[in-house]
N, C-alpha and C. Protein backbone atom coordinates (compact mmCIF):
# COMPACT_ATOMS: atom_id res chain seq x y z
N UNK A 1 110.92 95.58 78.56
CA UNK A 1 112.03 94.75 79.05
C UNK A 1 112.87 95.60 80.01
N UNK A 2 113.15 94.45 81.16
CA UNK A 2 113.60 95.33 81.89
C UNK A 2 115.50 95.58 81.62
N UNK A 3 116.01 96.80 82.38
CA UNK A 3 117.79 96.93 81.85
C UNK A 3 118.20 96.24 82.96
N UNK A 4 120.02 95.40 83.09
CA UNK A 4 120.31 95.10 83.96
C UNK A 4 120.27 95.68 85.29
N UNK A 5 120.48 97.03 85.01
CA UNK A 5 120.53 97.99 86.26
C UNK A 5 119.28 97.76 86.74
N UNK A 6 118.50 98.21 86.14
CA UNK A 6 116.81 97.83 86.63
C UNK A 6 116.49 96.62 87.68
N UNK A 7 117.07 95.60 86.58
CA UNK A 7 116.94 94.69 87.49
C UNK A 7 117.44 93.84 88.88
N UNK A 8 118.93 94.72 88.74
CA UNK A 8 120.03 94.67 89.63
C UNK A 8 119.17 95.28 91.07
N UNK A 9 118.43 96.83 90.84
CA UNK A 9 118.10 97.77 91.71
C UNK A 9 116.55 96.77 92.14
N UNK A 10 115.48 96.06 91.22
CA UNK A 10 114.86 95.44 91.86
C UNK A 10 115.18 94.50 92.94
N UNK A 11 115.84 93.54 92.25
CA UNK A 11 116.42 92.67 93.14
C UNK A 11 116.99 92.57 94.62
N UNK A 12 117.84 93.91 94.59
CA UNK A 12 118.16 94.88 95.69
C UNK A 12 117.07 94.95 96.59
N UNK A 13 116.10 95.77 96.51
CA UNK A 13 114.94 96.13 96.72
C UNK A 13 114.13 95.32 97.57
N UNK A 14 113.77 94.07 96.75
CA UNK A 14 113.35 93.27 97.20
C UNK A 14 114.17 92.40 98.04
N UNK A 15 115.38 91.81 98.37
CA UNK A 15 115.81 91.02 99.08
C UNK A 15 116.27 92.12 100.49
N UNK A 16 116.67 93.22 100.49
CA UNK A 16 116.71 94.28 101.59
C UNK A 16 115.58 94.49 102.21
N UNK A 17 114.07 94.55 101.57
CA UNK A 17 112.90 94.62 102.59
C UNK A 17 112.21 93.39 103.37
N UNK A 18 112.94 92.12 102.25
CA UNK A 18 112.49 90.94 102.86
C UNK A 18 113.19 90.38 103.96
N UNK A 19 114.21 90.22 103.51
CA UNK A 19 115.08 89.74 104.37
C UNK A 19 114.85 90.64 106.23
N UNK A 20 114.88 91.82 105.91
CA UNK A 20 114.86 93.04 106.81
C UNK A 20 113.25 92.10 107.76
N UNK A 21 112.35 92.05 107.11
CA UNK A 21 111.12 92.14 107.68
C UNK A 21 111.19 90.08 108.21
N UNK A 22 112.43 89.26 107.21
CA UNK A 22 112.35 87.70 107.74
C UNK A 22 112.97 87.96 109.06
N UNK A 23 114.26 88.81 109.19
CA UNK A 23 114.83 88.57 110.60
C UNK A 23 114.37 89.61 111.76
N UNK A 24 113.37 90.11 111.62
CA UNK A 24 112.92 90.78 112.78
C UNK A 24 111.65 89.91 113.15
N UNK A 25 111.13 89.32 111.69
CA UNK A 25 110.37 88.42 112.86
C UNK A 25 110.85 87.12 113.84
N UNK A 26 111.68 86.72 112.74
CA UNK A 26 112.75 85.59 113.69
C UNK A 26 112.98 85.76 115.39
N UNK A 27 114.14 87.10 114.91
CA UNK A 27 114.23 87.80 115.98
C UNK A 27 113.26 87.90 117.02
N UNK A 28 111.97 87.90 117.04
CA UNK A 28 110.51 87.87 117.69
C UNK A 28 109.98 86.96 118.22
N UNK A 29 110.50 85.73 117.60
CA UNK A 29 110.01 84.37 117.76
C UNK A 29 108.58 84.03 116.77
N UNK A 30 108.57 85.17 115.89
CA UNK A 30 107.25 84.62 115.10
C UNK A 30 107.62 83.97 113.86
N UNK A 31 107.55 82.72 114.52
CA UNK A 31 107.64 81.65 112.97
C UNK A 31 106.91 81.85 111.73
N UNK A 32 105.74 81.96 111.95
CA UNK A 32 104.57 81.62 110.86
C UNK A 32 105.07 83.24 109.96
N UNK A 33 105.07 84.07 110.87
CA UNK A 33 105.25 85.18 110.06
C UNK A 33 106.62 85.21 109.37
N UNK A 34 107.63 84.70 109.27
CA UNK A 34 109.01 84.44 108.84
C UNK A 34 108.88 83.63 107.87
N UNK A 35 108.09 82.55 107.73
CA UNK A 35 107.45 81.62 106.51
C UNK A 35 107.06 82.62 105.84
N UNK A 36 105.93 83.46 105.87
CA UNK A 36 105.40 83.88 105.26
C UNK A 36 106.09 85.11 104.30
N UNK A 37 107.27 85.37 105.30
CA UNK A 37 107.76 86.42 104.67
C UNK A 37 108.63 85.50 103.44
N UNK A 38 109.14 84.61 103.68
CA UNK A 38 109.91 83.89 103.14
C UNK A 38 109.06 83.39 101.69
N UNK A 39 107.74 82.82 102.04
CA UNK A 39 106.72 82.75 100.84
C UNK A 39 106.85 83.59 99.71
N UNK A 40 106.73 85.12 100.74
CA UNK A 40 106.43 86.44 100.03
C UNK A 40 107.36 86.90 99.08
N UNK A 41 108.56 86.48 99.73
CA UNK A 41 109.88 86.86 98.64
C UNK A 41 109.84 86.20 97.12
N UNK A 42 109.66 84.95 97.58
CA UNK A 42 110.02 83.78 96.24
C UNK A 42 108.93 84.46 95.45
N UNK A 43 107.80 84.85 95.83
CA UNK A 43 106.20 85.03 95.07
C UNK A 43 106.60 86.38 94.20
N UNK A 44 107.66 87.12 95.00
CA UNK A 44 107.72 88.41 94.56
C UNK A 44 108.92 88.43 93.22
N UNK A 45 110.22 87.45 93.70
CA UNK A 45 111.19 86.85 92.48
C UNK A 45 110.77 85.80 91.56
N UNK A 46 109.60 85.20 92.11
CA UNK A 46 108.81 84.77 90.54
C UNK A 46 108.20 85.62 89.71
N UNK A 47 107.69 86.40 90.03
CA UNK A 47 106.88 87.46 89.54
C UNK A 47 107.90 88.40 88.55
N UNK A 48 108.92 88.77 89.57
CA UNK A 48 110.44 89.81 88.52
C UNK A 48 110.66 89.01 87.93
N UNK A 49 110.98 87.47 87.93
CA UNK A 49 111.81 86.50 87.15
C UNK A 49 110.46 86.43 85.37
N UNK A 50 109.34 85.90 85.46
CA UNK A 50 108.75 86.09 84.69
C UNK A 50 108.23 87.63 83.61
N UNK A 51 108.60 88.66 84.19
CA UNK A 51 108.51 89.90 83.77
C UNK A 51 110.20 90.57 82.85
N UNK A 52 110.70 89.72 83.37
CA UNK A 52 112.03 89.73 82.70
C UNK A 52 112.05 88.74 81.84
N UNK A 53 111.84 87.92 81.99
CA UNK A 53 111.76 86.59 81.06
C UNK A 53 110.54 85.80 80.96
N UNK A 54 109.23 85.87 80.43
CA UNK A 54 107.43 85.06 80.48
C UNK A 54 108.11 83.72 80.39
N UNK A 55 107.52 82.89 81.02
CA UNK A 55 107.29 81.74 81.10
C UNK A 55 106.44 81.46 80.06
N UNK A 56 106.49 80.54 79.23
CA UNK A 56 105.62 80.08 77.99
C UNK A 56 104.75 79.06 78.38
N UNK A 57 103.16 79.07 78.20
CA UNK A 57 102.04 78.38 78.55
C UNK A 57 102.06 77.21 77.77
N UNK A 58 102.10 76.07 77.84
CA UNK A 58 102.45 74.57 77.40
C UNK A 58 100.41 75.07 76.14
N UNK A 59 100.83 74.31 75.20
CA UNK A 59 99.77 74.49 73.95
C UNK A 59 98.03 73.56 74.93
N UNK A 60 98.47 72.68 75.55
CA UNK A 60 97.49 72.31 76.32
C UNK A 60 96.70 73.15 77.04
N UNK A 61 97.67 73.85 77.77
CA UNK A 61 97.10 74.51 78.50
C UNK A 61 96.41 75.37 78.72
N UNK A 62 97.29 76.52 77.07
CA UNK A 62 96.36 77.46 76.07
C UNK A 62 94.83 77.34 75.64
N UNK A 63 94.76 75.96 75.34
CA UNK A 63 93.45 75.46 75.29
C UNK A 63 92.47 75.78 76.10
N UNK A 64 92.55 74.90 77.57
CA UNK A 64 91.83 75.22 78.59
C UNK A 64 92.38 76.07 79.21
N UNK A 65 91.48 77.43 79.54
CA UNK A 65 91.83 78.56 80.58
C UNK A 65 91.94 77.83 81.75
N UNK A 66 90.75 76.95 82.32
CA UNK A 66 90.25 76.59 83.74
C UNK A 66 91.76 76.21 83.82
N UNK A 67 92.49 75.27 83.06
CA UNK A 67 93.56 74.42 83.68
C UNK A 67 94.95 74.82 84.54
N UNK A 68 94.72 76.36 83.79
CA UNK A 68 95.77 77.33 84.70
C UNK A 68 95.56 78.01 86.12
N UNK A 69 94.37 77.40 86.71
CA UNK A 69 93.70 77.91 87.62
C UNK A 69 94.20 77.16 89.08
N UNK A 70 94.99 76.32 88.87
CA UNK A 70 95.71 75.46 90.29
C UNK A 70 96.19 75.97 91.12
């Protein structure tokens, strides 16, 4: 489990390199790559958000592996 500080300093971390790398592409005129960075962030604060707190697998779903595969 992670400590607040921990997670304070991830958070940090991550929104300073993203953000950094969304507005220089902006700045550039490269859209697709600004999406993507933008993708990349949320993918990366789902990821901390579940590691701090698991998301619990619905009993269905436990069942079938394949079904988690979407």
């Amino acid at each position: 489990m992670m400590t607040k500080d921990q997670l304070a300093t991830e958070l940090k971390r991550i929104a300073t390199t993203q953000i950094s790398d969304i507005t220089r592409a902006v700045k550039e005129g490269q859209k697709s790559i600004a999406l993507n960075e933008v993708r990349d962030m949320a993918h990366r604060l789902e990821r901390l958000a579940d590691a701090f707190h698991p998301r619990l697998i619905p009993a269905a779903d436990a069942a079938d592996p394949g079904a988690q595969a979407a």
